[in-house]
N, C-alpha and C. Protein backbone atom coordinates (compact mmCIF):
# COMPACT_ATOMS: atom_id res chain seq x y z
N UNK A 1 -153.83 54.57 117.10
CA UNK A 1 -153.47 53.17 117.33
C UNK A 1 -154.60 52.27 116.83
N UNK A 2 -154.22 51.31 115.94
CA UNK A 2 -155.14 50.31 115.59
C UNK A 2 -155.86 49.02 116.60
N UNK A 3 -157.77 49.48 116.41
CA UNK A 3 -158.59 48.74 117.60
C UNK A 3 -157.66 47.26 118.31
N UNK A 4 -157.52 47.40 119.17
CA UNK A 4 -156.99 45.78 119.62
C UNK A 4 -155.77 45.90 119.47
N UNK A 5 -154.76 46.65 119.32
CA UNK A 5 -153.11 46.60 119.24
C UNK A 5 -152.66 46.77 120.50
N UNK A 6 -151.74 46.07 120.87
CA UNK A 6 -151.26 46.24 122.67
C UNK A 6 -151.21 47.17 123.18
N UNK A 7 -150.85 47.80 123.79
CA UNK A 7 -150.43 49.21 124.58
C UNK A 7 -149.42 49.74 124.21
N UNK A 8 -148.41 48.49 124.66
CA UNK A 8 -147.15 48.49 124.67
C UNK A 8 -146.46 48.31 123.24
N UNK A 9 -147.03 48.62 122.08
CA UNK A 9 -146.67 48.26 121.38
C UNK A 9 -146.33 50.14 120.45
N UNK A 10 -146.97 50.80 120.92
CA UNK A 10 -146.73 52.70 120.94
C UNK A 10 -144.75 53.02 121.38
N UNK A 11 -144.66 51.96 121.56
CA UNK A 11 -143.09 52.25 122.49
C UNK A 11 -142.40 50.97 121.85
N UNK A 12 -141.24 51.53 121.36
CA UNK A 12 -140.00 50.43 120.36
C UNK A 12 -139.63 49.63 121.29
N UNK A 13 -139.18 50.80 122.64
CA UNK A 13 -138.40 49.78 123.80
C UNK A 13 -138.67 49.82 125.11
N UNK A 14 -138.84 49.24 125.56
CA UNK A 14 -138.94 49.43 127.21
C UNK A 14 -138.17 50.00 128.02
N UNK A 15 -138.19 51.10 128.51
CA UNK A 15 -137.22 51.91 129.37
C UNK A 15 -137.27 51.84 131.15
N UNK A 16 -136.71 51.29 131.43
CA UNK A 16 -136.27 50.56 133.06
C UNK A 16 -137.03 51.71 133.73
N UNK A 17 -136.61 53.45 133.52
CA UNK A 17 -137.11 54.33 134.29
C UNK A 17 -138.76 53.91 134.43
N UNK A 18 -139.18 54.45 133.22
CA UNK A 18 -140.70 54.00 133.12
C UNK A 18 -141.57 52.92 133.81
N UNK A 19 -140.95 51.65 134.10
CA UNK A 19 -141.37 50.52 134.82
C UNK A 19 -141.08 50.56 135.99
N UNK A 20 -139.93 51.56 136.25
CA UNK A 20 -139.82 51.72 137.98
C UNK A 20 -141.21 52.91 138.62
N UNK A 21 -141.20 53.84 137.53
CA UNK A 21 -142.57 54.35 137.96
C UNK A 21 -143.95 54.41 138.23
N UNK A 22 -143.87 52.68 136.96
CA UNK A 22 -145.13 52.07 137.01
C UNK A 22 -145.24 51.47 138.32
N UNK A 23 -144.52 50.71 138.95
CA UNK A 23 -144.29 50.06 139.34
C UNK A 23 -144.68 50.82 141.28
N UNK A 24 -143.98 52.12 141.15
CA UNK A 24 -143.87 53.10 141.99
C UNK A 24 -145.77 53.06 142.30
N UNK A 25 -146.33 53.30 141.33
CA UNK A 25 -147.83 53.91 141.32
C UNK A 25 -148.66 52.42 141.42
N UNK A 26 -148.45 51.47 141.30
CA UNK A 26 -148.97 50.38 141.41
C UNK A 26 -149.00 49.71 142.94
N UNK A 27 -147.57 49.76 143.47
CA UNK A 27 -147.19 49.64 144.73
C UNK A 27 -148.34 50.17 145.65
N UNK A 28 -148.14 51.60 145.25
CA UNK A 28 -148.70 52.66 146.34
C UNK A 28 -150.07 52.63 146.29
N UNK A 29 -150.85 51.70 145.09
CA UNK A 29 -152.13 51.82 144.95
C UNK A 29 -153.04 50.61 145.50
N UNK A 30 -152.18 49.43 145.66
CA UNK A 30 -152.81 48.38 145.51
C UNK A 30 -152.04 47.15 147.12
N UNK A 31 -150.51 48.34 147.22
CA UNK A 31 -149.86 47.39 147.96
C UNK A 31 -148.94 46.30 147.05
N UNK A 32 -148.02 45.46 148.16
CA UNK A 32 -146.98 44.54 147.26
C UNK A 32 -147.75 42.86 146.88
N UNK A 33 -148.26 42.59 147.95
CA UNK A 33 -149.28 41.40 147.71
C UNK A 33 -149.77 41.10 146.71
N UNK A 34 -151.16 42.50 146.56
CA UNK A 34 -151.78 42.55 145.86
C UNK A 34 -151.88 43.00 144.20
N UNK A 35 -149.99 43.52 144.45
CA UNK A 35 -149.64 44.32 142.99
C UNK A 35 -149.38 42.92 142.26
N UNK A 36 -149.71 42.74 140.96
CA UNK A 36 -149.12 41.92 139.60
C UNK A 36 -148.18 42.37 138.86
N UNK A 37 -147.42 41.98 138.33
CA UNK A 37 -146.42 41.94 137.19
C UNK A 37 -147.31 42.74 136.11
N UNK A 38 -148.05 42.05 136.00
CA UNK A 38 -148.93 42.24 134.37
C UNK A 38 -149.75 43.91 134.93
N UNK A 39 -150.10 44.19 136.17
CA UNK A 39 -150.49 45.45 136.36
C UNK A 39 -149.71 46.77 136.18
N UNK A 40 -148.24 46.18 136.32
CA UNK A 40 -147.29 47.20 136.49
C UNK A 40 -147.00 47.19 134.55
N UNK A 41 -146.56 46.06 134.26
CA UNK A 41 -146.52 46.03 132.79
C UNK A 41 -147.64 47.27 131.98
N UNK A 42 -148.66 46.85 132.50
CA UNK A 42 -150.09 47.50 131.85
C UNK A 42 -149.56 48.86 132.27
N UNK A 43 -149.50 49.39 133.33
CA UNK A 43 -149.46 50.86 134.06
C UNK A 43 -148.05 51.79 133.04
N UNK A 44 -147.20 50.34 132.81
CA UNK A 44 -145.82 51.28 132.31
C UNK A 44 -146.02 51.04 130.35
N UNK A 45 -147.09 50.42 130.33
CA UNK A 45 -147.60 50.70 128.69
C UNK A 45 -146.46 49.29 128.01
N UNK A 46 -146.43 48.09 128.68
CA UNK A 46 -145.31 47.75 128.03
C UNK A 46 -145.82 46.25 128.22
N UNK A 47 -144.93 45.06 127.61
CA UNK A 47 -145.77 44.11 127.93
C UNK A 47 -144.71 43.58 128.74
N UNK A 48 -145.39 42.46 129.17
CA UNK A 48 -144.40 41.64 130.85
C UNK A 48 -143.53 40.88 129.90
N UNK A 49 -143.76 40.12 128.81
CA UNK A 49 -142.18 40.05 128.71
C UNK A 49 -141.23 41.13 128.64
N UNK A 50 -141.47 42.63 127.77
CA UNK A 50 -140.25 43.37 128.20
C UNK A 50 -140.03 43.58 129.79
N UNK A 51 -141.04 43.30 130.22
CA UNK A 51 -140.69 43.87 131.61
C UNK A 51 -139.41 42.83 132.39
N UNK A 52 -140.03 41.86 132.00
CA UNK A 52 -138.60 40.41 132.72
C UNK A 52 -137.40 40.98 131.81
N UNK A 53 -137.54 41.89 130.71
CA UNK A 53 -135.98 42.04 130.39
C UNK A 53 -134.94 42.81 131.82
N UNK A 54 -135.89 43.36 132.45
CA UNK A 54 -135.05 44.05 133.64
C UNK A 54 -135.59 43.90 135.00
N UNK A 55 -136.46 43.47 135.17
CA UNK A 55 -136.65 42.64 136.23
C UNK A 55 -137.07 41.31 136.55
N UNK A 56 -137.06 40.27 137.34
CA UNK A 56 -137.05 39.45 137.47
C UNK A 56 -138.81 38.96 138.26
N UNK A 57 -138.47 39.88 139.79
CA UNK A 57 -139.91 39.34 140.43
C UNK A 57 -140.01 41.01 140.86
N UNK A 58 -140.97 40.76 141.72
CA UNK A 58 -141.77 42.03 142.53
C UNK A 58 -140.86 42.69 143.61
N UNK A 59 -140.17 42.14 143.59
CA UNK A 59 -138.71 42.12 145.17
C UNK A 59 -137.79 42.92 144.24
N UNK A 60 -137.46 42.76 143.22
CA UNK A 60 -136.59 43.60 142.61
C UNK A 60 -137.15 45.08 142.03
N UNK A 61 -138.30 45.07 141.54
CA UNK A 61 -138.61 45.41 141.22
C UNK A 61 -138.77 46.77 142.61
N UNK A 62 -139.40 46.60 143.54
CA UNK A 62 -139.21 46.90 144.68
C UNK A 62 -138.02 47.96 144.97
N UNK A 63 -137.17 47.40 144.93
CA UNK A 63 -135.66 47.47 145.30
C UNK A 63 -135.28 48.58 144.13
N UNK A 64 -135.83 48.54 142.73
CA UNK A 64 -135.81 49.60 142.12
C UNK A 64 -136.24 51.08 142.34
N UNK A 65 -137.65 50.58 143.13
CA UNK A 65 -138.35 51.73 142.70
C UNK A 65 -138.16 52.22 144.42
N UNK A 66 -137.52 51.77 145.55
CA UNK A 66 -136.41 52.68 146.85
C UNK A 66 -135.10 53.58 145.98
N UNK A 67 -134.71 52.88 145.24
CA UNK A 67 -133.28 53.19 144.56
C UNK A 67 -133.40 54.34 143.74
N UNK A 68 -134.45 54.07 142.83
CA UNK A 68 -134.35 55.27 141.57
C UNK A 68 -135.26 56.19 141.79
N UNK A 69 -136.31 55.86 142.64
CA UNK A 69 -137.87 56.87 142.78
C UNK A 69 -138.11 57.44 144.10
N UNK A 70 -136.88 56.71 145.14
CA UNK A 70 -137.41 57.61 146.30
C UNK A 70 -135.86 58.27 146.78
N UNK A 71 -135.15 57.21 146.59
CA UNK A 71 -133.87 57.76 147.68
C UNK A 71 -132.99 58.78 146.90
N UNK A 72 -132.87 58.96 145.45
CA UNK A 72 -132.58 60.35 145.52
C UNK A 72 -133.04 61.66 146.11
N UNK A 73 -134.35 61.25 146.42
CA UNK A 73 -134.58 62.59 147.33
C UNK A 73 -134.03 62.86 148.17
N UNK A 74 -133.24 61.74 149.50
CA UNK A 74 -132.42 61.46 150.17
C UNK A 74 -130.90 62.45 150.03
N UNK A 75 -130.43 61.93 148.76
CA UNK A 75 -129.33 62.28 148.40
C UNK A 75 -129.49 63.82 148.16
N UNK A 76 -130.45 64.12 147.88
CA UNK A 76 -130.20 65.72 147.82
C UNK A 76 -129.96 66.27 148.83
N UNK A 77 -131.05 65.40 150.20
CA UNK A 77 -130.93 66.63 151.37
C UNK A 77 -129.53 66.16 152.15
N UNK A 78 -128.96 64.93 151.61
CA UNK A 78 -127.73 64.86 152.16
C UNK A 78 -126.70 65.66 151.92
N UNK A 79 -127.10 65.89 150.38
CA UNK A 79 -125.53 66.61 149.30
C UNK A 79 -125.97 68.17 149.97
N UNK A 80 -127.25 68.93 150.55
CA UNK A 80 -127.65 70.11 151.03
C UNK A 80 -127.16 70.50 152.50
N UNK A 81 -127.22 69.01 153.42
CA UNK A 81 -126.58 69.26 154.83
C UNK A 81 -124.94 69.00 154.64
N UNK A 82 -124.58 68.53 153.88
CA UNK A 82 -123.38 68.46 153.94
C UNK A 82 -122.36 69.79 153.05
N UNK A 83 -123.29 70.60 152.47
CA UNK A 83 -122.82 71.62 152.02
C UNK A 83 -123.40 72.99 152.94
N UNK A 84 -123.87 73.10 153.60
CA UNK A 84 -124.54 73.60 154.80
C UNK A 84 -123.46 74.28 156.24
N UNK A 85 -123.51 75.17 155.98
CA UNK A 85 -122.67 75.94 157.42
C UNK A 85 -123.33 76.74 157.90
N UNK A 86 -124.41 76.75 158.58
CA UNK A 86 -125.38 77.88 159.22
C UNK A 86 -126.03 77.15 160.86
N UNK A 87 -126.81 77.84 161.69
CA UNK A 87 -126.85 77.19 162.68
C UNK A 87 -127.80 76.46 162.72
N UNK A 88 -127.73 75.44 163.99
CA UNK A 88 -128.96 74.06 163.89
C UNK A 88 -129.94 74.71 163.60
N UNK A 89 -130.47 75.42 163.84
CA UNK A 89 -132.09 75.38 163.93
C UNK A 89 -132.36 76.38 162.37
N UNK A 90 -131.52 76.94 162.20
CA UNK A 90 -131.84 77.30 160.64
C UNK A 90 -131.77 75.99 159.10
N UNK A 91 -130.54 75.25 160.08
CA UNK A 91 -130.31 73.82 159.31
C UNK A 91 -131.27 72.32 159.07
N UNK A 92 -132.05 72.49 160.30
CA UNK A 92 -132.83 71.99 160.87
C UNK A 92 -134.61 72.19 159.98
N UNK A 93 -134.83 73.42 159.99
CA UNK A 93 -135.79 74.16 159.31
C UNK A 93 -135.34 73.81 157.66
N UNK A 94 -134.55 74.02 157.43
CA UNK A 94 -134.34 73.62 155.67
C UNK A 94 -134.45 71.97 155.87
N UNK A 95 -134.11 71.44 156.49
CA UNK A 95 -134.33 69.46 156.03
C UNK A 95 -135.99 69.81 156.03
N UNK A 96 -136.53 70.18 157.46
CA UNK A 96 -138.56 69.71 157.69
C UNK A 96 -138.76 70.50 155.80
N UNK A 97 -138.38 71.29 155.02
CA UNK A 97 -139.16 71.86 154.33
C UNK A 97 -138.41 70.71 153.46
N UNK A 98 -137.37 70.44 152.97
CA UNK A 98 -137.07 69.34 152.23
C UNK A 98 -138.01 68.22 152.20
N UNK A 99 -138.34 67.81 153.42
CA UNK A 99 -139.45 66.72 153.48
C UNK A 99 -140.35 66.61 153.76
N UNK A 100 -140.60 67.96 153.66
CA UNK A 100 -142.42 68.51 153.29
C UNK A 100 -142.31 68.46 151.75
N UNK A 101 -141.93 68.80 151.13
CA UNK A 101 -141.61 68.78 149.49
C UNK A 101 -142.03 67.55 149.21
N UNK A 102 -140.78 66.20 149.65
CA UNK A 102 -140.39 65.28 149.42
C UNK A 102 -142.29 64.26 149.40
N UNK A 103 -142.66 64.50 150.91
CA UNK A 103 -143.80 63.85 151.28
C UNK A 103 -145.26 64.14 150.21
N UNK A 104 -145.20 65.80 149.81
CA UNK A 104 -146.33 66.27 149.08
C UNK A 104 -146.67 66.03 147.72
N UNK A 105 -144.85 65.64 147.30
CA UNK A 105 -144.86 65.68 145.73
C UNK A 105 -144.64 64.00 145.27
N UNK A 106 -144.17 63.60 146.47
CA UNK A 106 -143.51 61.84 145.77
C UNK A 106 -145.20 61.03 146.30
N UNK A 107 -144.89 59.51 146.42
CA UNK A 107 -145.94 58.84 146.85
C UNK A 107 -145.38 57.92 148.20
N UNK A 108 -144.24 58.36 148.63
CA UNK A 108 -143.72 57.87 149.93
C UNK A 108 -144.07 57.53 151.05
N UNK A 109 -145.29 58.57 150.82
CA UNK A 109 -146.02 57.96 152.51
C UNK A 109 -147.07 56.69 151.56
N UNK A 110 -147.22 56.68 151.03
CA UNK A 110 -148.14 55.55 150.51
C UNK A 110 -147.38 54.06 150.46
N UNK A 111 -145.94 54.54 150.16
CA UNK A 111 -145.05 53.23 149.81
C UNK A 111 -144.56 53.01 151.49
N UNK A 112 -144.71 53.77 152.46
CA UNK A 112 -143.91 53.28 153.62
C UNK A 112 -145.30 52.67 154.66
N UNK A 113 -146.69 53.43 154.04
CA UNK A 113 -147.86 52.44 154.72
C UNK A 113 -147.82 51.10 154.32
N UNK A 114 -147.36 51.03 152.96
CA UNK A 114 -147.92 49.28 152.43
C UNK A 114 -146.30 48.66 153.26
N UNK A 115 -145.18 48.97 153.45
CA UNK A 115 -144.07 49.00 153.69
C UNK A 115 -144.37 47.90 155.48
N UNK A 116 -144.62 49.23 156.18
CA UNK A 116 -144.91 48.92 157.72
C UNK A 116 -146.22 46.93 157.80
N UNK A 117 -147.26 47.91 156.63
CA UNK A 117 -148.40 46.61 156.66
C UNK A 117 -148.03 44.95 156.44
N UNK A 118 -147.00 45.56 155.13
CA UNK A 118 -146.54 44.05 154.59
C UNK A 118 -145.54 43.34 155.10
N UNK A 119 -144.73 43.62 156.11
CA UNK A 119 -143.53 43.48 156.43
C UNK A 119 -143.21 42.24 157.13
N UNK A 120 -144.32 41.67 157.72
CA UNK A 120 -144.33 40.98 158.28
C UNK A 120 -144.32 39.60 157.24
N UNK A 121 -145.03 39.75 156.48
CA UNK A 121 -144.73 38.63 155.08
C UNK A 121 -143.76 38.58 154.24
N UNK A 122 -143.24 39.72 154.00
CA UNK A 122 -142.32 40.44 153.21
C UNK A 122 -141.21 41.02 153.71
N UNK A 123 -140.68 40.30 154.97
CA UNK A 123 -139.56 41.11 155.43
C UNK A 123 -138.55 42.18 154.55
N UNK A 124 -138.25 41.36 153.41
CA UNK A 124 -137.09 41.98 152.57
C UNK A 124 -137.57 43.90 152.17
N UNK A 125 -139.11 43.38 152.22
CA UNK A 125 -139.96 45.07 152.12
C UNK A 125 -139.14 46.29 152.75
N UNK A 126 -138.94 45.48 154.38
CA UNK A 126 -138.43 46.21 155.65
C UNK A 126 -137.34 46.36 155.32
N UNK A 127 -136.41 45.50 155.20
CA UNK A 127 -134.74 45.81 155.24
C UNK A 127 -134.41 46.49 154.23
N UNK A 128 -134.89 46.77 152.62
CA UNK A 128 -134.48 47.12 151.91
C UNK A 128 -135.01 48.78 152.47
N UNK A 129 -136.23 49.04 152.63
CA UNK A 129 -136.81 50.55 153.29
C UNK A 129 -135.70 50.40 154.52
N UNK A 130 -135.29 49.97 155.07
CA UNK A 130 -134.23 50.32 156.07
C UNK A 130 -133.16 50.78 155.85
N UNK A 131 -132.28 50.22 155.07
CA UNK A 131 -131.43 49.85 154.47
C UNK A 131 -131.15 51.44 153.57
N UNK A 132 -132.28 51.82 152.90
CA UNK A 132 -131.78 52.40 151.59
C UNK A 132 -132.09 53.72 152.34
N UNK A 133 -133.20 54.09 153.04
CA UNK A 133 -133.90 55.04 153.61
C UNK A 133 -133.55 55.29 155.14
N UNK A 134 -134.17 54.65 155.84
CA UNK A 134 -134.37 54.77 157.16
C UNK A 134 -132.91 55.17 157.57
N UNK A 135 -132.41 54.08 157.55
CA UNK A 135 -130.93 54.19 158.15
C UNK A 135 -129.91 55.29 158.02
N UNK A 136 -130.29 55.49 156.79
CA UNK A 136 -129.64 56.42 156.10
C UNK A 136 -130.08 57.86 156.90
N UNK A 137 -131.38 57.93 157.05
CA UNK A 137 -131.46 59.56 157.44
C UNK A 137 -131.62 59.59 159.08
N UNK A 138 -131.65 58.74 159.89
CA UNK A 138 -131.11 59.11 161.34
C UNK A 138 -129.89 58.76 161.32
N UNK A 139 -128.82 58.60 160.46
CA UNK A 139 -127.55 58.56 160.54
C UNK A 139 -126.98 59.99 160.16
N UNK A 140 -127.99 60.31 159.33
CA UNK A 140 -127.61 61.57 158.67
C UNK A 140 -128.26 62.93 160.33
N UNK A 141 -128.96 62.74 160.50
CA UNK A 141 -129.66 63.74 161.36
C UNK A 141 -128.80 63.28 162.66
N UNK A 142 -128.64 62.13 162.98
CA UNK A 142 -127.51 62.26 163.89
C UNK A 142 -126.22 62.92 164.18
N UNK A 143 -125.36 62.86 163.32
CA UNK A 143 -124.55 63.27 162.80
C UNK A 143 -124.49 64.42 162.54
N UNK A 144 -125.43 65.63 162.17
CA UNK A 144 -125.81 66.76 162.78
C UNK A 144 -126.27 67.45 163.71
N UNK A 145 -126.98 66.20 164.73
CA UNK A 145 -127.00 66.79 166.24
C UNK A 145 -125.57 66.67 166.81
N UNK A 146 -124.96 65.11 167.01
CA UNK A 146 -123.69 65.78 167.72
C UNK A 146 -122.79 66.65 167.04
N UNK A 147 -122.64 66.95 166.03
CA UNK A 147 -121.60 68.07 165.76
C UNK A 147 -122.33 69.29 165.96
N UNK A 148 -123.36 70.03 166.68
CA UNK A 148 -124.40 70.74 167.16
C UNK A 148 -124.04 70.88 168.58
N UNK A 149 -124.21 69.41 169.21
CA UNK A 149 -123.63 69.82 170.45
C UNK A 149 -121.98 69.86 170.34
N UNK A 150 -121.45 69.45 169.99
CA UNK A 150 -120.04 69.89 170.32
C UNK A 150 -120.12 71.07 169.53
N UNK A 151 -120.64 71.99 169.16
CA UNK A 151 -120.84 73.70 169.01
C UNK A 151 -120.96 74.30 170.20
N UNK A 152 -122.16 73.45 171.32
CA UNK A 152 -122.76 73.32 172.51
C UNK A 152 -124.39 74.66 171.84
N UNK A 153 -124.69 74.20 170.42
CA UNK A 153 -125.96 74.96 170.02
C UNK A 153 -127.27 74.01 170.75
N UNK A 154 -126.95 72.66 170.81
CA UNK A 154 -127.91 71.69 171.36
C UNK A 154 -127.72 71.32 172.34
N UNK A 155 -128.70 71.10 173.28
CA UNK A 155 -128.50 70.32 174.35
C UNK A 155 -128.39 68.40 174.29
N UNK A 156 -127.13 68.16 175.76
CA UNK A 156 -127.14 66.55 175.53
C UNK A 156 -127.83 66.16 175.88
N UNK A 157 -127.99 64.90 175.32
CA UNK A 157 -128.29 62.94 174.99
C UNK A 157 -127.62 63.00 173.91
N UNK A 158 -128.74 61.45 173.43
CA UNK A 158 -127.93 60.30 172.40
C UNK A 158 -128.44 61.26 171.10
N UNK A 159 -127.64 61.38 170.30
CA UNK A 159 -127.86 62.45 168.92
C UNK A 159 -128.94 61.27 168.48
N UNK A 160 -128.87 60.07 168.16
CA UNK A 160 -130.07 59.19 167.88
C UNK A 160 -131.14 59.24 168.35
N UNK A 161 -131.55 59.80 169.91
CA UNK A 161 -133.19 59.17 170.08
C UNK A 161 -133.06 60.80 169.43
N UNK A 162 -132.54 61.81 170.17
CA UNK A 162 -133.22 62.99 169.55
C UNK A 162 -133.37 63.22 168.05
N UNK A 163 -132.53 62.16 167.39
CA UNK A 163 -133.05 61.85 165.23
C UNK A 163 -134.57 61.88 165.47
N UNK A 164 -134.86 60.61 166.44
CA UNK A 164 -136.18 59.78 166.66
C UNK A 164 -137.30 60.86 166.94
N UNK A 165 -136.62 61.80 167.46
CA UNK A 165 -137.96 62.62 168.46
C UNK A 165 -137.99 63.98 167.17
N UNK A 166 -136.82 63.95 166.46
CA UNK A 166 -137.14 64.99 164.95
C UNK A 166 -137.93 64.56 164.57
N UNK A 167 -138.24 63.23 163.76
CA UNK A 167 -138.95 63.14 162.43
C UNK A 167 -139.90 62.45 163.45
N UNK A 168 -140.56 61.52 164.31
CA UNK A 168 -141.37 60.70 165.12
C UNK A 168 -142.70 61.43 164.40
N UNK A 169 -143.13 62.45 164.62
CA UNK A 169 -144.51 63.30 164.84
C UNK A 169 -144.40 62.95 163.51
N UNK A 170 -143.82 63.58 162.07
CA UNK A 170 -144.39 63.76 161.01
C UNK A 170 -144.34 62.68 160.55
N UNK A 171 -143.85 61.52 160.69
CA UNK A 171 -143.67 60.07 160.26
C UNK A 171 -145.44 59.71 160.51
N UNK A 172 -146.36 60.15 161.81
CA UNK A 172 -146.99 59.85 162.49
C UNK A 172 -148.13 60.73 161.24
N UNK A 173 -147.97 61.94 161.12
CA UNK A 173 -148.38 62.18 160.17
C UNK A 173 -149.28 61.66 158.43
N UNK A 174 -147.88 61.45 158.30
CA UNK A 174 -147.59 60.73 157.52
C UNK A 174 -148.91 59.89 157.18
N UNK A 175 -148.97 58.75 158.36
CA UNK A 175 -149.24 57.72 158.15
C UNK A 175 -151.11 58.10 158.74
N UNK A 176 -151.35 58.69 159.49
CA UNK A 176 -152.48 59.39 159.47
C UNK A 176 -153.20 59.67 158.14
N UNK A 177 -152.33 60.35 157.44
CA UNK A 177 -152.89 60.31 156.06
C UNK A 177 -153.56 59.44 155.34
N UNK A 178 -152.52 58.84 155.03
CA UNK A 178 -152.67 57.65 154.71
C UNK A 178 -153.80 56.48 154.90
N UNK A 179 -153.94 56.40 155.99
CA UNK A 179 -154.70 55.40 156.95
C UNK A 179 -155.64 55.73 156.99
N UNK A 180 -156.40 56.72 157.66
CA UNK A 180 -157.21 57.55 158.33
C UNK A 180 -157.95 58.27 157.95
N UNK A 181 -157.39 59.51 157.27
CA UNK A 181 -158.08 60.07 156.62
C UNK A 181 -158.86 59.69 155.21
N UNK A 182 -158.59 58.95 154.72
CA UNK A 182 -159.27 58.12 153.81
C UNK A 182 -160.70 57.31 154.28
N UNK A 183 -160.41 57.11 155.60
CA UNK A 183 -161.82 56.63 156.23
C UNK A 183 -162.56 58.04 156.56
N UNK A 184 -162.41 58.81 156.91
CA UNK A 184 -163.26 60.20 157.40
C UNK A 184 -162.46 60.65 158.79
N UNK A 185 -161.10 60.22 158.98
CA UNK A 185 -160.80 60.80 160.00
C UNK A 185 -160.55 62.41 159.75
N UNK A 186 -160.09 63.28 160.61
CA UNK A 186 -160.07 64.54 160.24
C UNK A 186 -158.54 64.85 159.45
N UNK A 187 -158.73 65.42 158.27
CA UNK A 187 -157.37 65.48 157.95
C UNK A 187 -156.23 66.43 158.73
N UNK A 188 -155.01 66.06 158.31
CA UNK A 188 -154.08 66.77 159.40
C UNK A 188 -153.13 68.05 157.83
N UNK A 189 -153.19 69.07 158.17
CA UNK A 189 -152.20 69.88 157.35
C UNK A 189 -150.82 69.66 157.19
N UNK A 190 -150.20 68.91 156.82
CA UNK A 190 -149.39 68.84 156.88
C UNK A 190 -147.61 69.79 157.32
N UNK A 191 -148.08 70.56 156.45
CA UNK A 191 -147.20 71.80 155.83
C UNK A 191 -147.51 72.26 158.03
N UNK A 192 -148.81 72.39 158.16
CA UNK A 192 -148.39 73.05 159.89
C UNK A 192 -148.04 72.20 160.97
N UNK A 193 -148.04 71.08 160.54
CA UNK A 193 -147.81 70.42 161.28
C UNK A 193 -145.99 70.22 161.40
N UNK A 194 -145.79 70.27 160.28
CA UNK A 194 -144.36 70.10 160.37
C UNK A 194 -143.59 71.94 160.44
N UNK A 195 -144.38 73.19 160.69
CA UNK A 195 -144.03 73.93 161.12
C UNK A 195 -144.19 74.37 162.36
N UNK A 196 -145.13 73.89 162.79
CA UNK A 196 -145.63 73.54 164.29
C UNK A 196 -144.50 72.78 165.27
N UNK A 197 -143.76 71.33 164.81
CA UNK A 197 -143.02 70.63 165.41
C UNK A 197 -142.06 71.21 165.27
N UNK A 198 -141.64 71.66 164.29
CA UNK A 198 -139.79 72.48 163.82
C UNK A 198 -139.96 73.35 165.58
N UNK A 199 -141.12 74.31 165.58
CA UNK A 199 -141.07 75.30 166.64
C UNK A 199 -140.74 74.93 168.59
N UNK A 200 -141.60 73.76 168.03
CA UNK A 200 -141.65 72.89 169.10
C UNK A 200 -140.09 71.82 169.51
N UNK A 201 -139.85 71.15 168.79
CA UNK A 201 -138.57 70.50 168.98
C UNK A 201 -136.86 71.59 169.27
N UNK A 202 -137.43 72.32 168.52
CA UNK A 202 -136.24 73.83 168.68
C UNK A 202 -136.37 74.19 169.88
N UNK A 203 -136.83 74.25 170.69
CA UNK A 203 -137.35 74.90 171.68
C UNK A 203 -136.79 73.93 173.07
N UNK A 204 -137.21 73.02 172.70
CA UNK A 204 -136.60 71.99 173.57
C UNK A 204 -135.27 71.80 173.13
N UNK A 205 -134.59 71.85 171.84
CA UNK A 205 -133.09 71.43 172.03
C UNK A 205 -132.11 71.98 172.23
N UNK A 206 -132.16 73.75 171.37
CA UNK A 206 -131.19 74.27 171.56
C UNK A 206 -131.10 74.79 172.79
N UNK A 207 -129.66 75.25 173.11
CA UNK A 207 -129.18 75.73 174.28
C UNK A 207 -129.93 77.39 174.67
N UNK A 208 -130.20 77.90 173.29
CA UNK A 208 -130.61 79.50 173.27
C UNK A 208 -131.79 78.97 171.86
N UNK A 209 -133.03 78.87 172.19
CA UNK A 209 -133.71 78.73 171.15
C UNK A 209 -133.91 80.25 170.49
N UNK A 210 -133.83 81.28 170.70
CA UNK A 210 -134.15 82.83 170.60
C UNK A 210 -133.15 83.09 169.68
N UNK A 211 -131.80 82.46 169.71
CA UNK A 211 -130.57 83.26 169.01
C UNK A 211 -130.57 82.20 167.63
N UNK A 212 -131.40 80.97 167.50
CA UNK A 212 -131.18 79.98 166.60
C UNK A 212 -132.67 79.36 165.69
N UNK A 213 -133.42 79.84 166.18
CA UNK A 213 -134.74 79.46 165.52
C UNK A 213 -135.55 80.48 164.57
């Protein structure tokens, strides 16, 4: 490339994927506040006018990178429980490793710290992570506890708080990471932690944890 030629100028066209990923890694690095147009431009090798060819502001942009960079992960473990006939706690054990995957390999816990931080300025941050994510998977994990108990494999309550009391710890996790350990707190393993809770929450729900875990 010739001294002083743009970046973005290595690339004929600007490809939407590419800027949602820039965009993805910029987020997670800097936060939504603090992210620029022209940073994400720079990150996806392209210049900010192509970038306004497909997005507009940081909110959309946003809204892309829930849509195309995180929530298919979603959709897999949905299209996996819904093709799924085995018992809770074997069913149960395949989602925690789904989103041990999901957490180790994407930048999700990074996008749901700046998510929680900014939200308060940025509501739309919240509803759209609600909206596309959240909602979506204690609807989904609900929806597999009560058809669990009407097996009578789980014990009753509300199939919702017990969503809450599935994922609660590694969410907590999560954000430990994130937060914390970056200052010198002690890091947490992830991978045992979320084999640790699988053992632990099984134990408390099913009716026969011995015949299902």
């Amino acid at each position: 490339m010739t001294p002083g030629q743009p970046k973005w100028r290595r690339r004929k066209e600007a490809r939407p994927s590419e800027i949602v990923e820039a965009a993805l890694e910029v987020f997670a690095e800097k936060g939504f506040a603090a992210a620029r147009l022209d940073d994400i431009a720079a990150q996806a090798g392209v210049s900010k006018g192509a970038l306004y060819l497909y997005f507009e502001t940081k909110q959309d942009l946003f809204r892309a990178v829930v849509r195309q960079a995180i929530s298919p992960n979603l959709d897999q473990v949905e299209a996996a429980v819904a093709a799924a006939d085995i018992p809770f706690g074997l069913l149960l054990r395949g989602f925690y490793g789904r989103m041990l995957i999901m957490l180790t390999t994407t930048r999700i816990g990074a996008v749901a710290k700046m998510v929680i931080g900014e939200s308060r300025n940025f509501p739309d941050l919240a509803q759209v992570w609600h909206d596309e994510l959240v909602s979506r998977a204690v609807t989904l994990m609900s929806g597999v506890i009560a058809r669990a108990q009407a097996r009578g494999e789980v014990r009753p309550g509300d199939p919702r708080l017990h969503a809450f009391s599935i994922v609660g710890p590694i969410l907590l996790g999560v954000l430990w990471t994130e937060v914390f350990t970056p200052v010198g707190a002690q890091p947490i393993d992830l991978a045992q932690l979320v084999n640790q809770h699988a053992d632990t929450i099984l134990a408390g729900l099913l009716v026969q944890p011995e015949a299902q875990s």
